[in-house]
PDB file of N, CA and C in Angstrom:
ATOM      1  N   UNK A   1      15.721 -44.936   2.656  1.00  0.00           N
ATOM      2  CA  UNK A   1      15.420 -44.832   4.072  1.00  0.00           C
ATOM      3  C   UNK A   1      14.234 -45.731   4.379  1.00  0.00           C
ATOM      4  N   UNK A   2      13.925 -46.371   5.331  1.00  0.00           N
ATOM      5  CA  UNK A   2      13.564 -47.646   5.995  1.00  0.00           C
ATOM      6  C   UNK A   2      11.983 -46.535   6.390  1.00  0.00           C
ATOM      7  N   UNK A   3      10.450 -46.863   5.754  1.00  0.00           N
ATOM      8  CA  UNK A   3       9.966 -46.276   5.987  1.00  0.00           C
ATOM      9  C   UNK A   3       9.280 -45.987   7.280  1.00  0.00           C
ATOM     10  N   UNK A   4       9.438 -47.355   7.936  1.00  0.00           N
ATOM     11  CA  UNK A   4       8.545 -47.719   9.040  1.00  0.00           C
ATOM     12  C   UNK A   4       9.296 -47.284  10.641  1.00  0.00           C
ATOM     13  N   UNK A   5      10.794 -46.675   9.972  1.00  0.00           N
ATOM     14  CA  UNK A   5      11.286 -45.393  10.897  1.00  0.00           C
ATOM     15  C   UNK A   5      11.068 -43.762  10.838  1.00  0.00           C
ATOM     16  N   UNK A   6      10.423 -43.821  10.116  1.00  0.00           N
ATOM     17  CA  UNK A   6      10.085 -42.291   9.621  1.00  0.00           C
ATOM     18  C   UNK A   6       9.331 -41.541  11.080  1.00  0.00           C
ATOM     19  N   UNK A   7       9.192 -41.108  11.481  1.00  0.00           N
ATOM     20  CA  UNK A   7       8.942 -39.973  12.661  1.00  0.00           C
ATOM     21  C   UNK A   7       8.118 -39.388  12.361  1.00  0.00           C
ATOM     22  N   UNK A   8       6.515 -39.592  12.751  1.00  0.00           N
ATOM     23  CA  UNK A   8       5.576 -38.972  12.488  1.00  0.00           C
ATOM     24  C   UNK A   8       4.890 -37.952  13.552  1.00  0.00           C
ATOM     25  N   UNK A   9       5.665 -37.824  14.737  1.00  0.00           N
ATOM     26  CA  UNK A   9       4.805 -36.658  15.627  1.00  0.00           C
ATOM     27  C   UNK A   9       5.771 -36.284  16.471  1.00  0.00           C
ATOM     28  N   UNK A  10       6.263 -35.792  17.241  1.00  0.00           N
ATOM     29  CA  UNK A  10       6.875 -35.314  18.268  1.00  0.00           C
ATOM     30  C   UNK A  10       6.204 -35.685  19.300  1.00  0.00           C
ATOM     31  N   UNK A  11       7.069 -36.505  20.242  1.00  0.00           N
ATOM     32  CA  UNK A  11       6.452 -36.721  21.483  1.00  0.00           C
ATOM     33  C   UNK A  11       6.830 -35.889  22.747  1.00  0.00           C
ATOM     34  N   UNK A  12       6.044 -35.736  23.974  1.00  0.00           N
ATOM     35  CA  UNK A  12       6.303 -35.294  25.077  1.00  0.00           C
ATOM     36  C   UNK A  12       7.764 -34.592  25.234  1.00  0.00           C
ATOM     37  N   UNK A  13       8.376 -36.078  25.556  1.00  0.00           N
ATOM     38  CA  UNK A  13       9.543 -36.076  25.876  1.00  0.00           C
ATOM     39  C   UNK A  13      10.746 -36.151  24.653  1.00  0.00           C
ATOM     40  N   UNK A  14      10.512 -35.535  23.398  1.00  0.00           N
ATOM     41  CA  UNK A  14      10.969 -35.576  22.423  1.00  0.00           C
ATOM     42  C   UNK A  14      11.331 -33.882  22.095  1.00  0.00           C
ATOM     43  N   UNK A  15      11.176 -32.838  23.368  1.00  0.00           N
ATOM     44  CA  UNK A  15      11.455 -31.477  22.793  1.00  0.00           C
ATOM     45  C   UNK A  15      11.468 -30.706  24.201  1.00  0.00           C
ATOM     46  N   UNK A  16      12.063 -29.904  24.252  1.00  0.00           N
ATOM     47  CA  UNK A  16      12.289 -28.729  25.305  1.00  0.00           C
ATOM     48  C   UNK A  16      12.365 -27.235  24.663  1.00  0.00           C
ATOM     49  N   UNK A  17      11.639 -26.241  25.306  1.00  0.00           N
ATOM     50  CA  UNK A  17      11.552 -24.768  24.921  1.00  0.00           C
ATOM     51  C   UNK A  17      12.756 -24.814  25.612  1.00  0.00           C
ATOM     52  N   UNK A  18      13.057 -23.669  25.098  1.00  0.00           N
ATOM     53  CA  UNK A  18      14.323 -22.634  25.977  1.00  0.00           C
ATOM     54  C   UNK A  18      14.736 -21.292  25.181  1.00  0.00           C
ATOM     55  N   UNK A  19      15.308 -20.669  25.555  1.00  0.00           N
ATOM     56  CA  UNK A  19      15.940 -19.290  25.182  1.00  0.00           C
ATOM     57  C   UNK A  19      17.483 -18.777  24.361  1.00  0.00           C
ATOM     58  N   UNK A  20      17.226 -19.026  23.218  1.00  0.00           N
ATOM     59  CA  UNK A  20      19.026 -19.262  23.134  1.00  0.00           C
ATOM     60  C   UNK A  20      18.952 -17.428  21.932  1.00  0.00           C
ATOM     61  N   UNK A  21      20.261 -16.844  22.546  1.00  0.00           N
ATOM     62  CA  UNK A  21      20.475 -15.616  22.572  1.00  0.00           C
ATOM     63  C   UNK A  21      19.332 -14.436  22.186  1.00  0.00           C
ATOM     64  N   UNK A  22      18.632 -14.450  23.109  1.00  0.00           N
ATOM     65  CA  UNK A  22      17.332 -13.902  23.160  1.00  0.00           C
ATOM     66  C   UNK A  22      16.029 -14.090  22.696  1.00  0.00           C
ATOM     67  N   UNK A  23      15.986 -15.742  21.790  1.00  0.00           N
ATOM     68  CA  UNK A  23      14.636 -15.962  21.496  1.00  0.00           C
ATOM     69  C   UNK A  23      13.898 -17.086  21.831  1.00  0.00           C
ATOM     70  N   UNK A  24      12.847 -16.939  22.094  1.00  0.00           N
ATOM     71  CA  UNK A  24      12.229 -18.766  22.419  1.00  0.00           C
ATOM     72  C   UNK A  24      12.279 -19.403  21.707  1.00  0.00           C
ATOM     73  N   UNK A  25      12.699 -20.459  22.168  1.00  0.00           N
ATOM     74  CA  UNK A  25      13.109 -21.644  20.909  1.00  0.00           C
ATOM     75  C   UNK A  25      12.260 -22.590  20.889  1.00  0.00           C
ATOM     76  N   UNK A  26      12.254 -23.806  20.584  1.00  0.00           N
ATOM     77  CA  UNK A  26      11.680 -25.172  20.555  1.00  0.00           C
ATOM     78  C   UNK A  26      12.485 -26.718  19.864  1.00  0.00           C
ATOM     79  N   UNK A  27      12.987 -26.878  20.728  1.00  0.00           N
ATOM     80  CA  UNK A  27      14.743 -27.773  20.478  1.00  0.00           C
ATOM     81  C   UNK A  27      13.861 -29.123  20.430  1.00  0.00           C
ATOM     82  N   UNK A  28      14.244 -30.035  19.197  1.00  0.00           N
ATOM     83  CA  UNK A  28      14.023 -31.224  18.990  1.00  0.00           C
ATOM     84  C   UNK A  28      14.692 -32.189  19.179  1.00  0.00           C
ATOM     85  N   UNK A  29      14.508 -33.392  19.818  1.00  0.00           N
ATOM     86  CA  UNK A  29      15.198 -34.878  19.303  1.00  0.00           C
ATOM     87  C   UNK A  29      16.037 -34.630  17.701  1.00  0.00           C
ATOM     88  N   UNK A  30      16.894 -35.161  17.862  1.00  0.00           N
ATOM     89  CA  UNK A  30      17.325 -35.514  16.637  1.00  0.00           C
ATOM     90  C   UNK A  30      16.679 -36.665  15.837  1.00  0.00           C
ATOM     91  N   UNK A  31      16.252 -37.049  15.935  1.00  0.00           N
ATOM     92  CA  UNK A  31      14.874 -38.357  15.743  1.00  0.00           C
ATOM     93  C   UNK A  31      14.610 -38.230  13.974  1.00  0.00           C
ATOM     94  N   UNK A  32      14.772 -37.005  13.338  1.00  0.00           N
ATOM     95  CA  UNK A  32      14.366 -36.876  12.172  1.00  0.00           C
ATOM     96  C   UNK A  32      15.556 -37.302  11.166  1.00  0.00           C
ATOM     97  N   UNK A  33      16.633 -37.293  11.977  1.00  0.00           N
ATOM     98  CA  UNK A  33      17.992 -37.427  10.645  1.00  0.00           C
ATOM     99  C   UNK A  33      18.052 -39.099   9.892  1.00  0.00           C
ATOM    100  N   UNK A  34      18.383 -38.656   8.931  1.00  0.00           N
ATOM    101  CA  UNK A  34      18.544 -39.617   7.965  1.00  0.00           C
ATOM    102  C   UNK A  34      19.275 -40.673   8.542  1.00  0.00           C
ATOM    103  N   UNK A  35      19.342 -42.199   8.054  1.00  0.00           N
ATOM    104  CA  UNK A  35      19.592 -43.202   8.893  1.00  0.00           C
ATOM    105  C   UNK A  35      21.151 -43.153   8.477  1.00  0.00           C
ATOM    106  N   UNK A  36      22.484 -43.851   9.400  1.00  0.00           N
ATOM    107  CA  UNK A  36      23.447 -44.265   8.392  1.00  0.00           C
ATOM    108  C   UNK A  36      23.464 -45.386   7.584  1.00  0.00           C
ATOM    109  N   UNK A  37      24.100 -44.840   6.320  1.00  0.00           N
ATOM    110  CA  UNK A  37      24.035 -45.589   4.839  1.00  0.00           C
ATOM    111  C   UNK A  37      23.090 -45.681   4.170  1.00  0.00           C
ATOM    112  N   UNK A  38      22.125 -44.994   4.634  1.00  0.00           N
ATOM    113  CA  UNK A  38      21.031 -44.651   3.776  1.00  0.00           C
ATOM    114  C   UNK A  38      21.305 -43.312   2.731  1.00  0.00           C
ATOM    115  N   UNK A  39      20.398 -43.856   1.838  1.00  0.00           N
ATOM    116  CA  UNK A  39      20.307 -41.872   0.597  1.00  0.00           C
ATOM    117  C   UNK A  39      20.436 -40.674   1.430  1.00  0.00           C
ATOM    118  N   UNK A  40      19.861 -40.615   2.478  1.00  0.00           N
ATOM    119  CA  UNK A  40      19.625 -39.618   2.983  1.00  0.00           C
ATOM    120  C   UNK A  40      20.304 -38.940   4.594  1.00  0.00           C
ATOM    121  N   UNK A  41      21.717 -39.648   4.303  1.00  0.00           N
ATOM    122  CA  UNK A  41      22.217 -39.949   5.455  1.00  0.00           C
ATOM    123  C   UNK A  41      22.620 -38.684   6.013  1.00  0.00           C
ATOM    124  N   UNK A  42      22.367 -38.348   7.351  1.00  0.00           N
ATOM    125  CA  UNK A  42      22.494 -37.115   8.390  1.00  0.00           C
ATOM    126  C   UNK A  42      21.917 -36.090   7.742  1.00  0.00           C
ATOM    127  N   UNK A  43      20.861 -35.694   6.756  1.00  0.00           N
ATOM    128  CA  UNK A  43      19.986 -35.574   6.386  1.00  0.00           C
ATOM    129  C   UNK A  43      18.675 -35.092   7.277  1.00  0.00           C
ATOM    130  N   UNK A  44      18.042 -33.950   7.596  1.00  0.00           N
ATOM    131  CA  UNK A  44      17.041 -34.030   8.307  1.00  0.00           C
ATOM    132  C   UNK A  44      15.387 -34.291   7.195  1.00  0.00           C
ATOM    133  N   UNK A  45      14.963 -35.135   8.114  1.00  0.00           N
ATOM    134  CA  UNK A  45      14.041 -35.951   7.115  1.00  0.00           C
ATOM    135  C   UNK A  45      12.242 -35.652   7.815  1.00  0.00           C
ATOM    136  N   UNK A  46      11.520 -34.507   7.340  1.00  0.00           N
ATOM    137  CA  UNK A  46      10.241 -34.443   7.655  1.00  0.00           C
ATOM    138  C   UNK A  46       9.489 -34.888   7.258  1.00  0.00           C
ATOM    139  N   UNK A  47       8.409 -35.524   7.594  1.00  0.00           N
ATOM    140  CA  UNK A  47       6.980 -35.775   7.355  1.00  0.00           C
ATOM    141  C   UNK A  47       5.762 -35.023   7.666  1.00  0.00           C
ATOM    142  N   UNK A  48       5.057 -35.394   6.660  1.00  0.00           N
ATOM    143  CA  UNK A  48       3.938 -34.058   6.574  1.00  0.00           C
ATOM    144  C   UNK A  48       3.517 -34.222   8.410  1.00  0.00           C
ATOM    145  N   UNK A  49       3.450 -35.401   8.688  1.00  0.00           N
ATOM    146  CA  UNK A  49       3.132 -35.589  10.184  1.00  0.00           C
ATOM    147  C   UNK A  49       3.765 -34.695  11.013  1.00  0.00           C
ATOM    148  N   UNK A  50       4.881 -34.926  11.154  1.00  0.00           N
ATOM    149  CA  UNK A  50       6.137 -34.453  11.961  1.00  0.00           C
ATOM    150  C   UNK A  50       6.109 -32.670  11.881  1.00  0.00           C
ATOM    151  N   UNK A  51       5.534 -32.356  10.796  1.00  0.00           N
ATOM    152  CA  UNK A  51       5.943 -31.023  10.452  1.00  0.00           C
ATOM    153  C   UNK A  51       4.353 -30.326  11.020  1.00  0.00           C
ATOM    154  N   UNK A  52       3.273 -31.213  10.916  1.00  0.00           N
ATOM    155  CA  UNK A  52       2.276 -30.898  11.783  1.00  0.00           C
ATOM    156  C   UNK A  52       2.344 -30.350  13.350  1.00  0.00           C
ATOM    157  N   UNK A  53       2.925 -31.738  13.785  1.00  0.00           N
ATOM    158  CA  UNK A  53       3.047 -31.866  15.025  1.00  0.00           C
ATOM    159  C   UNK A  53       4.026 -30.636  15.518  1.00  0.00           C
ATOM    160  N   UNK A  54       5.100 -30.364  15.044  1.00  0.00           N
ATOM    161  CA  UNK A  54       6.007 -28.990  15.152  1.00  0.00           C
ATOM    162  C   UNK A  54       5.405 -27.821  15.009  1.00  0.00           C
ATOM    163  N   UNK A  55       4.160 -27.619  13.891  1.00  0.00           N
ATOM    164  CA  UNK A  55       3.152 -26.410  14.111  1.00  0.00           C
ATOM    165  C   UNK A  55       2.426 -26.016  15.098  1.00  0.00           C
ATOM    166  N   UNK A  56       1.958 -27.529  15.600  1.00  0.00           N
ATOM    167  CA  UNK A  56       0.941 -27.576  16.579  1.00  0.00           C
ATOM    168  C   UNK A  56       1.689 -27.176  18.505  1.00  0.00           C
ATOM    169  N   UNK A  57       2.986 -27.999  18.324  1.00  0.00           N
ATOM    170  CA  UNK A  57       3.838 -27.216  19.514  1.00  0.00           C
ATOM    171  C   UNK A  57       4.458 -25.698  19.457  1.00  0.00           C
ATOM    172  N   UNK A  58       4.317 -25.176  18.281  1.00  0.00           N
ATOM    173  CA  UNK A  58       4.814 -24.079  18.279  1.00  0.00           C
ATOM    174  C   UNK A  58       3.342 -22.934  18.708  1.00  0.00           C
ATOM    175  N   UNK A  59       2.430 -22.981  18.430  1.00  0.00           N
ATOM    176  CA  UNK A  59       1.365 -22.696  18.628  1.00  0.00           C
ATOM    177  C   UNK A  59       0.759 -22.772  20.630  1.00  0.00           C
ATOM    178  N   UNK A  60       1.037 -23.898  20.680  1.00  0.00           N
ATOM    179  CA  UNK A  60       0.697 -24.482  22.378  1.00  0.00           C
ATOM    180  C   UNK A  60       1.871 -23.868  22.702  1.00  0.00           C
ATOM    181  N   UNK A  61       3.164 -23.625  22.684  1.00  0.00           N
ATOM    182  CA  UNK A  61       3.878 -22.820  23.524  1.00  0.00           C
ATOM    183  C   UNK A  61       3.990 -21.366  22.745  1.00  0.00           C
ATOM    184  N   UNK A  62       2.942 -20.811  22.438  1.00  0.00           N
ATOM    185  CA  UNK A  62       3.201 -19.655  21.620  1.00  0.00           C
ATOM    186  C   UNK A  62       4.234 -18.973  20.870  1.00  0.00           C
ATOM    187  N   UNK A  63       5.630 -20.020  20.478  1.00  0.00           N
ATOM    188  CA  UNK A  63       6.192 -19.401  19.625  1.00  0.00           C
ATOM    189  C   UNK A  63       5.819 -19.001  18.116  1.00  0.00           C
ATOM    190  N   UNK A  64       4.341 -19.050  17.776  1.00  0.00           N
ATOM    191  CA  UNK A  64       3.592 -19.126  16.424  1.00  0.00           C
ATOM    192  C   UNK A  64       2.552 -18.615  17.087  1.00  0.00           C
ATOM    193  N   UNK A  65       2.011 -17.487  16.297  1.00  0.00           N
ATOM    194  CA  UNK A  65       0.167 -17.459  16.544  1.00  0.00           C
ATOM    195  C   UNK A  65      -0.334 -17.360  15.182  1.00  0.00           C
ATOM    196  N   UNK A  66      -1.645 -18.204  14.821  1.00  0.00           N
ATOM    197  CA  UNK A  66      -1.872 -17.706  14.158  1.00  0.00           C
ATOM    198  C   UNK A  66      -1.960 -17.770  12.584  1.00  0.00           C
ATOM    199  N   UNK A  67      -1.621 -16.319  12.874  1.00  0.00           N
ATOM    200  CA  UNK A  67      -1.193 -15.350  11.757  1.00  0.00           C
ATOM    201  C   UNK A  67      -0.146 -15.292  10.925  1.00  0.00           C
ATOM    202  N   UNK A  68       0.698 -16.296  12.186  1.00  0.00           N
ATOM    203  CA  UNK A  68       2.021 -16.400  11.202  1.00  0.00           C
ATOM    204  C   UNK A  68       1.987 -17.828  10.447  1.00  0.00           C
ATOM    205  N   UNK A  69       1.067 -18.324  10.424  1.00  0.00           N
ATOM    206  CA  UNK A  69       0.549 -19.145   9.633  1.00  0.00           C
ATOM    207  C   UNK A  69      -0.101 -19.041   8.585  1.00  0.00           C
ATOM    208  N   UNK A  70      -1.182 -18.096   8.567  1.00  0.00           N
ATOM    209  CA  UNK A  70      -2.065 -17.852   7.542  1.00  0.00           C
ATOM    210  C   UNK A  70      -0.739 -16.839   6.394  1.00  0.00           C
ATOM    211  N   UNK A  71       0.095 -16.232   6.932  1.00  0.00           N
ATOM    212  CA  UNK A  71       0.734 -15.671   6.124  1.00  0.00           C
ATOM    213  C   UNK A  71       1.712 -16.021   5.571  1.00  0.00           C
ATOM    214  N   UNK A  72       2.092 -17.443   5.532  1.00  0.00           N
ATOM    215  CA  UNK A  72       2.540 -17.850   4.902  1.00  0.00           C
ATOM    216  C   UNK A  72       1.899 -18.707   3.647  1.00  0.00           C
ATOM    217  N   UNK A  73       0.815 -18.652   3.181  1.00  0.00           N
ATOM    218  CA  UNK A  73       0.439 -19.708   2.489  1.00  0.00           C
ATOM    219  C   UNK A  73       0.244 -18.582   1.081  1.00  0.00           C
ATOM    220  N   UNK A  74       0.533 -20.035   0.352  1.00  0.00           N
ATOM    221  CA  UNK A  74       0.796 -19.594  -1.372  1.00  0.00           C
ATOM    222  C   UNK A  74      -0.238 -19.475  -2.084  1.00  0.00           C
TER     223      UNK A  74
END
């Protein structure tokens, strides 16, 4: 995979909340999948960036507080 496509943040206009069968969600671009003909093809492909940036919106629209952070760590 071509590194200098790799997806390092979620932008603005790269995500919408919504409600799908009773929970708040946080719906992404497809932006992360693996390229075609690459190793990693249709593949969803994170970066420590990307996976930041998804904490940090989950938090600003309160689907995360927290706690449900600290409780996950090893």
């Amino acid at each position: 995979m071509n590194q200098n496509n790799l997806v390092k943040e979620i932008a603005d206009d790269d995500y919408a909340l919504d409600v799908i069968q009773g929970d708040q969600v946080l719906v992404t671009s497809p932006v992360i999948v693996g390229e075609k003909g690459s190793e990693w093809e249709g593949s969803l492909v994170f970066t420590k960036e990307y996976l930041r940036s998804l904490l940090q919106l989950g938090l600003k629209h309160r689907l995360l507080n927290p706690d449900d952070i600290r409780s996950t760590r090893m």
